[in-house]
Protein backbone atom coordinates (compact mmCIF):
# COMPACT_ATOMS: atom_id res chain seq x y z
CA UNK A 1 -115.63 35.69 146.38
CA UNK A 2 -115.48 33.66 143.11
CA UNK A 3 -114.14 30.54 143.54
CA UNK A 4 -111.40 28.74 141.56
CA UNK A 5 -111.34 26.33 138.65
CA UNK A 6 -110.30 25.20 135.62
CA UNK A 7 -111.25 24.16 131.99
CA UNK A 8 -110.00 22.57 128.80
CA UNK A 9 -110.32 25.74 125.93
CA UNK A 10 -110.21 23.30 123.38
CA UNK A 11 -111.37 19.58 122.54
CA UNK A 12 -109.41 16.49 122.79
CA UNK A 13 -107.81 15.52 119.57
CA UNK A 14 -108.98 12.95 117.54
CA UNK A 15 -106.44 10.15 116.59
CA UNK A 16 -108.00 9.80 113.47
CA UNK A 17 -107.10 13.13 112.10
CA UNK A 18 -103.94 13.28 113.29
CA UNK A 19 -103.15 9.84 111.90
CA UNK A 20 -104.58 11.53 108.29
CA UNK A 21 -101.88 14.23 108.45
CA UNK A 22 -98.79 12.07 110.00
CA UNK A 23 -96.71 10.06 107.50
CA UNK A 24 -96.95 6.48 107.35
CA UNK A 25 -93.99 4.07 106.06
CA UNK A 26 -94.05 2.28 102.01
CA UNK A 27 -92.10 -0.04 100.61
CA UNK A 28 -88.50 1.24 99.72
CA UNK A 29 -87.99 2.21 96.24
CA UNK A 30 -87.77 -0.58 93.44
CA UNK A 31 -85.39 0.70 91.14
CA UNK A 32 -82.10 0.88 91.90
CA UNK A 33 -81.61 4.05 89.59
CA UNK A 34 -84.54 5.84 91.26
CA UNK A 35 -82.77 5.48 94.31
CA UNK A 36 -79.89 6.86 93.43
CA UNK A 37 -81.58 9.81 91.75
CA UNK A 38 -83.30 10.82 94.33
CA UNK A 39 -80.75 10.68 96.63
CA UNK A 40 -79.10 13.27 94.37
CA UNK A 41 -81.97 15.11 94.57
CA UNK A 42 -81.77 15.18 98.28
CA UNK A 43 -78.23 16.28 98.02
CA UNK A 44 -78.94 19.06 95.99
CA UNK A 45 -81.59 20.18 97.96
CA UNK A 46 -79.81 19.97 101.18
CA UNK A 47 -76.62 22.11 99.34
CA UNK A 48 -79.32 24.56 97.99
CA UNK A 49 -80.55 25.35 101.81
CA UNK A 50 -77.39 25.68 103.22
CA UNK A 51 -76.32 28.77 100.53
CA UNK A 52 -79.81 29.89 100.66
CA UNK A 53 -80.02 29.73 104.42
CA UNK A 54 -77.01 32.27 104.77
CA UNK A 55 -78.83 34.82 102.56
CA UNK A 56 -82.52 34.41 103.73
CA UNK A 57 -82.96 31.78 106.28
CA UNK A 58 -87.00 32.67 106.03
CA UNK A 59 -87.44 31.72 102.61
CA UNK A 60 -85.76 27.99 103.75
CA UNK A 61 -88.77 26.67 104.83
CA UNK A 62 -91.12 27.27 101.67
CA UNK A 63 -88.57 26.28 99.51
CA UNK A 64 -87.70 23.23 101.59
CA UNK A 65 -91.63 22.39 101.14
CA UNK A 66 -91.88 23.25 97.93
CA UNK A 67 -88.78 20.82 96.90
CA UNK A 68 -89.61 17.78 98.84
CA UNK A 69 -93.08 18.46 97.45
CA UNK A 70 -91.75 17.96 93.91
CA UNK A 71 -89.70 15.12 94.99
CA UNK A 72 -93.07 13.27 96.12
CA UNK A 73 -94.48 13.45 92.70
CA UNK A 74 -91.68 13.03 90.84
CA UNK A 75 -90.98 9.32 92.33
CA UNK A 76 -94.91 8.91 93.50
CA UNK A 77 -93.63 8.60 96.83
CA UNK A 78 -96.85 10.45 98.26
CA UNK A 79 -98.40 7.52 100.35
CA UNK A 80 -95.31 7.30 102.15
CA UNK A 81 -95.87 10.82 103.52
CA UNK A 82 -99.92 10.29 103.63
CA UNK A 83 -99.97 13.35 101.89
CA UNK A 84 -102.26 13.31 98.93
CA UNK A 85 -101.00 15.13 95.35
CA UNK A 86 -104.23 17.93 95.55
CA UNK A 87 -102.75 18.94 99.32
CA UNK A 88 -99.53 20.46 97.29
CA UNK A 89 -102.15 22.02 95.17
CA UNK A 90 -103.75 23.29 98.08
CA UNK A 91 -100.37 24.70 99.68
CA UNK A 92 -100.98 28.11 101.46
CA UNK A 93 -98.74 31.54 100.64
CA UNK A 94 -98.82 32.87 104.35
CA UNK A 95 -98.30 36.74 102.67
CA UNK A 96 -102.08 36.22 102.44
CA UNK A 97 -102.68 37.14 105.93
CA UNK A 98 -101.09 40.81 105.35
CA UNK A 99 -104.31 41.92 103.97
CA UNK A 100 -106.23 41.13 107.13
CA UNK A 101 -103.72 42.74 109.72
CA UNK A 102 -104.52 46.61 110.79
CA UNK A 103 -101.75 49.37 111.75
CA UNK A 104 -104.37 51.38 113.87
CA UNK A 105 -104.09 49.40 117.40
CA UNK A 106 -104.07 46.29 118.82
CA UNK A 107 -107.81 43.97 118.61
CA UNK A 108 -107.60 42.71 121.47
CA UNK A 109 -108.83 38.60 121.01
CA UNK A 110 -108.32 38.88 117.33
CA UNK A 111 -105.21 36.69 115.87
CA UNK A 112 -104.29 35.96 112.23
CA UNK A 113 -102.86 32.69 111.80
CA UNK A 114 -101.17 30.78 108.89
CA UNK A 115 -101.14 26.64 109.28
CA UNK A 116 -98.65 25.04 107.07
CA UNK A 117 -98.33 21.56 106.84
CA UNK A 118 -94.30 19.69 105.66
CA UNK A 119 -94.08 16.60 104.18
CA UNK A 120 -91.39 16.07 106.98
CA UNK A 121 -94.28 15.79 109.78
CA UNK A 122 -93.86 18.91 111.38
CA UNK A 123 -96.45 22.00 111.03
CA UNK A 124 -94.96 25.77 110.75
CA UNK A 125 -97.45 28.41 112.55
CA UNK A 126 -97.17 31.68 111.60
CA UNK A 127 -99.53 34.46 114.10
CA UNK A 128 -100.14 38.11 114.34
CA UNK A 129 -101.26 38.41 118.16
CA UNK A 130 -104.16 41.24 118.36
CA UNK A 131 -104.35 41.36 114.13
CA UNK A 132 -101.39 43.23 114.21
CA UNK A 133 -97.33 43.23 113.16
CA UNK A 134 -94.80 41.57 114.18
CA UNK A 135 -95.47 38.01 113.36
CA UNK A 136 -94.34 35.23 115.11
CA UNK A 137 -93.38 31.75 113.81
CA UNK A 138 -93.17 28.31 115.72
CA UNK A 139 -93.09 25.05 114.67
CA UNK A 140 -94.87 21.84 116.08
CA UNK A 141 -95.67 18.00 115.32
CA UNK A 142 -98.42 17.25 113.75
CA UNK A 143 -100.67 16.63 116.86
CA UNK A 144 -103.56 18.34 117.99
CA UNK A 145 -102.97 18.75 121.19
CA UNK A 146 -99.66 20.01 120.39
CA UNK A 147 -101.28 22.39 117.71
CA UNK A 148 -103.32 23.91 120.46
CA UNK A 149 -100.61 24.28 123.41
CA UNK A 150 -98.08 25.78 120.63
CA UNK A 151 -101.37 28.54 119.65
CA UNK A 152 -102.36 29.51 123.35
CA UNK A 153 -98.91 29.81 124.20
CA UNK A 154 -98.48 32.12 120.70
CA UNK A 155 -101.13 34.35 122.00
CA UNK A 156 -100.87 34.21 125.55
CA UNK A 157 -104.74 32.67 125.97
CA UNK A 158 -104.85 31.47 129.16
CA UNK A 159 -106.95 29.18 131.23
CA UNK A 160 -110.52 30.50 132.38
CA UNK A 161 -110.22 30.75 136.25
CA UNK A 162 -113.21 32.54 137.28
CA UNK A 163 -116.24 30.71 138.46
CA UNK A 164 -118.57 31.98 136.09
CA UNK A 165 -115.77 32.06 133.66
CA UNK A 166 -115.39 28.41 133.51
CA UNK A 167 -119.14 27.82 133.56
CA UNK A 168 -120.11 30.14 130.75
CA UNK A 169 -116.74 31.60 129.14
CA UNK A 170 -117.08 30.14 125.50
CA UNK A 171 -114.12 28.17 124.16
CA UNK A 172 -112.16 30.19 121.42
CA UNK A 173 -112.74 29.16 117.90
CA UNK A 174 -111.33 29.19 114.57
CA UNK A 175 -113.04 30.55 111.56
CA UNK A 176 -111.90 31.07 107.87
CA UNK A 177 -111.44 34.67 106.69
CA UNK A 178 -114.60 34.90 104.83
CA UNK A 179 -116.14 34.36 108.24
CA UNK A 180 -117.24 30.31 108.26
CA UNK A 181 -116.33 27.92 111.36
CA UNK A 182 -113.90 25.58 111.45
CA UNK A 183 -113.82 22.81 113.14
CA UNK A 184 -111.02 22.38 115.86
CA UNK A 185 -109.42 19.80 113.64
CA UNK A 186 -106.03 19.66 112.06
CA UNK A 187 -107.29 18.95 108.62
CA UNK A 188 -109.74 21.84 108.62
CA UNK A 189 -106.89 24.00 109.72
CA UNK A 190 -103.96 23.14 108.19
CA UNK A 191 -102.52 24.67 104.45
CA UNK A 192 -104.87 27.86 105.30
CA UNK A 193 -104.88 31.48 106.65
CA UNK A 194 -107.08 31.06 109.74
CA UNK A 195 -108.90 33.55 112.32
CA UNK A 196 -108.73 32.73 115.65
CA UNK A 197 -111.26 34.55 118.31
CA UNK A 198 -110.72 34.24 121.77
CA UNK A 199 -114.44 34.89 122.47
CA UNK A 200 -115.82 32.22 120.13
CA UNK A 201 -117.43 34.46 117.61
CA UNK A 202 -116.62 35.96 114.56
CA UNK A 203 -116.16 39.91 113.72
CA UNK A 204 -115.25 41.00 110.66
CA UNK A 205 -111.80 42.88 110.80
CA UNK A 206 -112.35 46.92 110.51
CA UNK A 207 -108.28 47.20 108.98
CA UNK A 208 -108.39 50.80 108.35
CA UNK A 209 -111.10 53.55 108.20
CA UNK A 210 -112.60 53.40 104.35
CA UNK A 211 -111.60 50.32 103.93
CA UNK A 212 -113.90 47.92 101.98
CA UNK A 213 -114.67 44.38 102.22
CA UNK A 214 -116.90 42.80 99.91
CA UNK A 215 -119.38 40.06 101.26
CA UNK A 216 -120.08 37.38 99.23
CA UNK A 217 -123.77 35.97 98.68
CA UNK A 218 -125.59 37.73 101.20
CA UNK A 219 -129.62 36.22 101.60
CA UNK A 220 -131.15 37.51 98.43
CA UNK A 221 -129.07 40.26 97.92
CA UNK A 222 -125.97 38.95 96.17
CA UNK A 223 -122.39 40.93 97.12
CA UNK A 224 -122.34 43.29 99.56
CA UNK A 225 -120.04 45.93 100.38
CA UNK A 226 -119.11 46.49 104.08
CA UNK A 227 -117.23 49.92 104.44
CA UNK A 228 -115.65 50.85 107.94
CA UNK A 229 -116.53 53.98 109.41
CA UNK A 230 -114.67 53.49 112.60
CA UNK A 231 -112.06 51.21 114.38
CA UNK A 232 -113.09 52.49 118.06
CA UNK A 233 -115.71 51.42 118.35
CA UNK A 234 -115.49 49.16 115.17
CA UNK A 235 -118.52 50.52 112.97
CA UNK A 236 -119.43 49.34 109.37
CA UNK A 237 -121.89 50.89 106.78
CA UNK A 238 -123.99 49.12 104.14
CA UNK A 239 -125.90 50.99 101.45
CA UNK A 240 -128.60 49.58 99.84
CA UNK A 241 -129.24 46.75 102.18
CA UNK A 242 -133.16 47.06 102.80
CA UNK A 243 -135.40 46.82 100.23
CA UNK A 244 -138.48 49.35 99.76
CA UNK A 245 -141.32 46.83 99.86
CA UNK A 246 -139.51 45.37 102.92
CA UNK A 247 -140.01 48.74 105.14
CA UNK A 248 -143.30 49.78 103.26
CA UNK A 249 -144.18 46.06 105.13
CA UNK A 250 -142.15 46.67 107.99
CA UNK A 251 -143.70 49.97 108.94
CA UNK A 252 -147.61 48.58 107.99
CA UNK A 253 -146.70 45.74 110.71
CA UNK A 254 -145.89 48.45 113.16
CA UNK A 255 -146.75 51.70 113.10
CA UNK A 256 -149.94 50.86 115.28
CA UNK A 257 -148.25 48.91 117.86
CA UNK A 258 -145.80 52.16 118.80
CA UNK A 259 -145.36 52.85 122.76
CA UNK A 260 -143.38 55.19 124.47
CA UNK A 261 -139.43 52.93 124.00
CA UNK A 262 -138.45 52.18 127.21
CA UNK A 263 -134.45 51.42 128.27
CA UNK A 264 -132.91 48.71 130.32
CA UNK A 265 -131.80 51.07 133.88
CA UNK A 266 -128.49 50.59 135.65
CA UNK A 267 -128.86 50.63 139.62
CA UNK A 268 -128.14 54.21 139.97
CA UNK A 269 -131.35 55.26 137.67
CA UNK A 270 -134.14 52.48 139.23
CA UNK A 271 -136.19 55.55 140.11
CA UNK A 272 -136.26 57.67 137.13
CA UNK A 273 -138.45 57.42 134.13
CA UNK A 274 -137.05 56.54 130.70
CA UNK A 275 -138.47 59.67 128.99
CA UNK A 276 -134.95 61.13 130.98
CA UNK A 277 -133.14 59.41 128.25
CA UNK A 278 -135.64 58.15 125.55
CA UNK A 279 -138.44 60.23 123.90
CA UNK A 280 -139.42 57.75 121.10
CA UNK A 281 -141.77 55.15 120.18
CA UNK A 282 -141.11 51.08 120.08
CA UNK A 283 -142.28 47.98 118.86
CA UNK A 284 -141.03 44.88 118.87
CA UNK A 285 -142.17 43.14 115.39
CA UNK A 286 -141.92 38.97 115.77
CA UNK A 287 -140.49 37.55 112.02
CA UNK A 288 -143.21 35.33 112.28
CA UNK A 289 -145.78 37.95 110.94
CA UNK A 290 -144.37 38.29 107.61
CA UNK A 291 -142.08 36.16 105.33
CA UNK A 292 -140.24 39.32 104.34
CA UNK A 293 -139.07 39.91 108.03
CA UNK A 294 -137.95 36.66 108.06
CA UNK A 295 -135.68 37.18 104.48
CA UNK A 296 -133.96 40.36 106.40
CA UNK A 297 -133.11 38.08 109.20
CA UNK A 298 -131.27 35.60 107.40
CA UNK A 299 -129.74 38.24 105.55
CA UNK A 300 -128.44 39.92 108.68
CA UNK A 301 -127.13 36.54 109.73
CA UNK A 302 -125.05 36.49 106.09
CA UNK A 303 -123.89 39.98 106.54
CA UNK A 304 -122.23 39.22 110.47
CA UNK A 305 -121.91 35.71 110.15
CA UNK A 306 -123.58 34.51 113.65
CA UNK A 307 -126.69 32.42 113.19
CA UNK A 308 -130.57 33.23 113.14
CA UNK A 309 -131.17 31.87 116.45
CA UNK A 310 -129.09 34.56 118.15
CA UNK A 311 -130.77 37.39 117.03
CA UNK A 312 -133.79 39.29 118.80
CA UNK A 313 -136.70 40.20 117.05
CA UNK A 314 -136.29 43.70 115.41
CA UNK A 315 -136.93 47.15 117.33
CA UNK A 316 -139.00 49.33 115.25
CA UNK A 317 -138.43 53.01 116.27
CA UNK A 318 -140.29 56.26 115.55
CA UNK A 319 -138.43 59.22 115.97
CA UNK A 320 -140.70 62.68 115.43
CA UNK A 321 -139.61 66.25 115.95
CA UNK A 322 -137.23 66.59 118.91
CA UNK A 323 -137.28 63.42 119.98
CA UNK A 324 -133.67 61.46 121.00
CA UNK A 325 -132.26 58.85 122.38
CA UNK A 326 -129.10 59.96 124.58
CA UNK A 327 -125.95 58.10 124.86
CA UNK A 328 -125.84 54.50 125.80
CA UNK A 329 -124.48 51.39 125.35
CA UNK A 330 -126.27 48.24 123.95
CA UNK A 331 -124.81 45.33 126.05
CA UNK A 332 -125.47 44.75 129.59
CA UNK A 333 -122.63 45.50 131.45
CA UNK A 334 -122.30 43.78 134.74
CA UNK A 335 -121.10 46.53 136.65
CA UNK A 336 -124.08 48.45 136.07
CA UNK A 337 -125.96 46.02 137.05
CA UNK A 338 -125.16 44.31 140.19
CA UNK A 339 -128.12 44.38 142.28
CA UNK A 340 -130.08 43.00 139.32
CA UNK A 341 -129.60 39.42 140.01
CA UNK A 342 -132.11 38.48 137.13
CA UNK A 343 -130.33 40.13 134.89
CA UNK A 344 -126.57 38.90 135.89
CA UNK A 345 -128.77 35.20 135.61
CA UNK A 346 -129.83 36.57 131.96
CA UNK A 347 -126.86 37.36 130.66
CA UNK A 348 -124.40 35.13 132.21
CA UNK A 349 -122.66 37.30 134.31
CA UNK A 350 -121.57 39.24 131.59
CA UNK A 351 -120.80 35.82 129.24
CA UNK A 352 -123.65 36.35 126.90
CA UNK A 353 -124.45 39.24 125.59
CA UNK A 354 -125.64 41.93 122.82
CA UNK A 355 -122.60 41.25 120.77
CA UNK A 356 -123.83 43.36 117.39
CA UNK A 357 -126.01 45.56 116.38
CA UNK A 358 -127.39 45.92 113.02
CA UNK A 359 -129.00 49.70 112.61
CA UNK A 360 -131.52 50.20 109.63
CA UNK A 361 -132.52 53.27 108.55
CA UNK A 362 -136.07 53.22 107.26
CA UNK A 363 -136.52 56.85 106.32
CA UNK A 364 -134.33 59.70 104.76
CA UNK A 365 -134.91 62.93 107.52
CA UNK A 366 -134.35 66.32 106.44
CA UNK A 367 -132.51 67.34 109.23
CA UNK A 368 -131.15 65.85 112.62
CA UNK A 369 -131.24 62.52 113.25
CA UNK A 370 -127.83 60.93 113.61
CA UNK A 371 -126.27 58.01 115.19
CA UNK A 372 -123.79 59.49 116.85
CA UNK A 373 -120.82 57.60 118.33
CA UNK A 374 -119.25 60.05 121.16
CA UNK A 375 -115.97 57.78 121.75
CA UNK A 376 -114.88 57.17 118.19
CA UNK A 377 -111.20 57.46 117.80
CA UNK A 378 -110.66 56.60 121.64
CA UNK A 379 -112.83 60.12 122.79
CA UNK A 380 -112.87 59.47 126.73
CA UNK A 381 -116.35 59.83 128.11
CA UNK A 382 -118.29 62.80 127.81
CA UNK A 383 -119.02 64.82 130.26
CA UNK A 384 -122.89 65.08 129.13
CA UNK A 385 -124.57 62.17 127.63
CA UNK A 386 -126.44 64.44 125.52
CA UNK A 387 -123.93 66.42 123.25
CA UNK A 388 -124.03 65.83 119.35
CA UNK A 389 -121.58 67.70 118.53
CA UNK A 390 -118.49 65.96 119.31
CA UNK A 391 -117.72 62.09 117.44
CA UNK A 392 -118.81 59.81 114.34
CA UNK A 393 -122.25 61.30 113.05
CA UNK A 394 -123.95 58.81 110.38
CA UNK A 395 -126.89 60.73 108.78
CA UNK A 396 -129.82 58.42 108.27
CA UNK A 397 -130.46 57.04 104.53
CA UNK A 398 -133.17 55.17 103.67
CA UNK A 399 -132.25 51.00 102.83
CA UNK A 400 -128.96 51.59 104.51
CA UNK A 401 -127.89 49.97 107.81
CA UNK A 402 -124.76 50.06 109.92
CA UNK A 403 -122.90 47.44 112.05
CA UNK A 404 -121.54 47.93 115.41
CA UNK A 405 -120.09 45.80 117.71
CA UNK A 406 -120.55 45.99 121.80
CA UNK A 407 -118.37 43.41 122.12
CA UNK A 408 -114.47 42.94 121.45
CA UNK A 409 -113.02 39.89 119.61
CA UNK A 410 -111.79 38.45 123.12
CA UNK A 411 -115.68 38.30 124.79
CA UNK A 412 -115.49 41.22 126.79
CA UNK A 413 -117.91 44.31 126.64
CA UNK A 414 -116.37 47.30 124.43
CA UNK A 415 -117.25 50.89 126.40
CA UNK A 416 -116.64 52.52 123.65
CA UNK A 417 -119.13 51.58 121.49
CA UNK A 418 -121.07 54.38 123.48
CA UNK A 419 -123.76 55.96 121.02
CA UNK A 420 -126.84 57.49 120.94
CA UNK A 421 -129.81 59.12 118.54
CA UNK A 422 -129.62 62.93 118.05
CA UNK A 423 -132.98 64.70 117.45
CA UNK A 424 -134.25 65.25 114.87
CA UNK A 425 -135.40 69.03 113.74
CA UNK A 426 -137.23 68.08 110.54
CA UNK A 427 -139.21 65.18 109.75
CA UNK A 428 -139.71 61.99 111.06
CA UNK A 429 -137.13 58.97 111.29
CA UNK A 430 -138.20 55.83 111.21
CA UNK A 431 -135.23 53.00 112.27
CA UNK A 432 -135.10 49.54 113.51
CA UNK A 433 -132.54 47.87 115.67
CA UNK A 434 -131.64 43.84 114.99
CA UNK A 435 -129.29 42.80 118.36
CA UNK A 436 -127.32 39.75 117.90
CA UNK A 437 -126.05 38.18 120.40
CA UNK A 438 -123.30 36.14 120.81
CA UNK A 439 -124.85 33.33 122.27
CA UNK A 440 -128.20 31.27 121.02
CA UNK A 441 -130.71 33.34 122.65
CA UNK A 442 -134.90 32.46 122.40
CA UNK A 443 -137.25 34.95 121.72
CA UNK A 444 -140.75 35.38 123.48
């Protein structure tokens, strides 16, 4: 039986950066008549809150911010708060995080947050738990630690218990919306719409099915455009993201290193061969052979936003006339696999893991030859791991790839990302799969 323990989520607070953001005392006022106009400033303000309060008691706050704001730079009183004039500037509209919340279903690890910072020492939170309506609001001083305890009480994140959770569960982390890391610092986090993932990594929101989000200066490709084709499982779809000379290279790399694919069995299948499942042919190319392999994988790590050094070298896959891959899932799941010690050692008892995969389709095929997601939409599980009839079908196209993630926001394996290859009945397909984990991983 696991046994008990428990484990900080987040780092200690630095003084320093909390000192940055609290106020800090000035010499009073030298004239006489500033004084007094300011405090009928203050006067004003505090009558204009009171009427305002009756009629819209949300809008208080901003406009409370927004006053003593002007106040600061009016009388150049803005070393006695410690804030500087750009951080005003730099003030945050919290309607911005509307465009990243979904009305489909709760993602479960995924929270929006919104960090504003008073010039009366106090932060105001605003969260969508799960990337979803209603909000919540709070507000907190301007401590780290009390930052943090106000969040994981927000969102219900609770202390890792488990054994191997407290050895391997990674902390949660916040990023910006355009997908970079943020430091678990106040003044990284503060006067900004923030993601927050409970399993440490970042996944770009689905929102809605044909919905669009454009990704800014992908690895020698410029703008990208990341289209959702599902929310369950959460799939995306990028045209044009391989290049021609990069697969004529690919497949010249390849093509005479093909073997019979093999697949990764769960205790009930030890005995049977993987031709049951699997009639293609694999190899795994290493970057190192070409500089070209090497652009793709720093593009890849643009596109998901999770470093190089997680990824595995890519799959290359021949699929001829007939041949399929059924349905299966990409990550290891640790129920599957518990008389596989090795494997439980590998992947951390279930803490690291295939978190993405990127697909690419290296061919066009005349006919057959889907991806085929059986559990799109929340489908339970088939009753036959081999029908293509039923779910999200993506055809291949050359240059194009598509994004799916094994692994939910909050770090646990996602079941439904179920999928498989259908056969093809004309032509040959020619693929690749790029796993990314979500954990540094090294390859051989």
């Amino acid at each position: 039986m696991a046994k008990t323990a428990k484990r900080s989520k987040t780092p200690s607070p630095t003084a320093a950066d909390d000192d940055a953001l609290r106020s800090k005392p000035t010499e009073k006022a030298s004239s006489a008549g500033e004084s007094w106009t300011l405090l009928g400033f203050v006067v004003l303000l505090g009558a204009a809150i009171v009427a305002t309060a009756v009629h819209n008691p949300e809008e208080v706050r901003h406009a409370t911010s927004r006053a003593l704001g002007h106040i600061v730079t009016q009388f150049g009183l803005d070393n006695a708060f410690s804030v500087h004039l750009d951080a005003f500037s730099r003030s945050v509209d919290c309607s911005d995080a509307l465009q990243y919340l979904t009305t489909v279903h709760p993602v479960k690890g995924f929270h929006v947050v919104c960090v504003e910072k008073s010039p009366m020492d106090s932060l105001f939170i605003t969260g969508y738990k799960d990337g979803m309506h209603p909000k919540q609001t709070s507000e907190t001083a301007i401590d780290l630690m009390a930052f943090t305890h106000e969040v994981e009480h927000m969102f219900q994140i609770k202390e890792p218990m488990d054994e191997y959770a407290v050895k391997f569960k990674q902390p949660y982390a916040f990023f910006t919306p355009d997908g970079v890391r943020l430091a678990t610092k106040l003044g990284d986090l503060v006067n900004r719409v923030v993601f927050l993932f409970e399993g440490g990594q970042f996944i770009w929101p689905g929102i809605t099915i044909g919905h669009k989000t454009i990704v800014k200066d992908v690895y020698k490709k410029g703008d990208v455009v990341l289209e959702t084709l599902s929310m369950t499982p959460l799939v995306f779809g990028v045209d044009e993201f391989l290049k021609d000379d990069e697969i004529n290279v690919i497949l010249e790399l390849s093509l005479d290193h093909l073997n019979p694919s093999g697949v990764a069995l769960n205790d009930a299948h030890k005995d049977r061969p993987a031709t049951d499942w699997r009639t293609s042919t694999t190899y795994f190319l290493p970057s190192s052979r070409h500089p070209l392999v090497q652009d793709i994988d720093r593009r890849t790590a643009d596109l998901v936003k999770v470093p190089v050094s997680h990824q595995e070298y890519v799959q290359v896959l021949r699929y001829e006339e007939t041949q399929k891959y059924d349905h299966h899932l990409d990550y290891f799941s640790v129920e599957n696999h518990q008389k596989s010690p090795q494997v439980l050692e590998n992947i951390e008892y279930g803490f690291k893991n295939r978190m993405i995969t990127v697909f690419w389709y290296m061919s066009d095929v005349a006919r057959g030859g889907h991806t085929i997601f059986p559990r799109a939409g929340g489908q339970p599980k088939p009753s036959t791991m081999r029908d293509c009839t039923k779910g999200l079908k993506v055809p291949p196209q050359k240059r194009k790839v598509i994004v799916f993630y094994s692994m939910l926001p909050n770090g646990e394996g996602d079941p439904m990302s179920l999928h498989g290859g259908c056969p093809v009945e004309e032509g040959i397909k020619y693929s690749g799969n790029k796993w990314v984990w979500n954990k540094p991983r090294i390859n051989p």
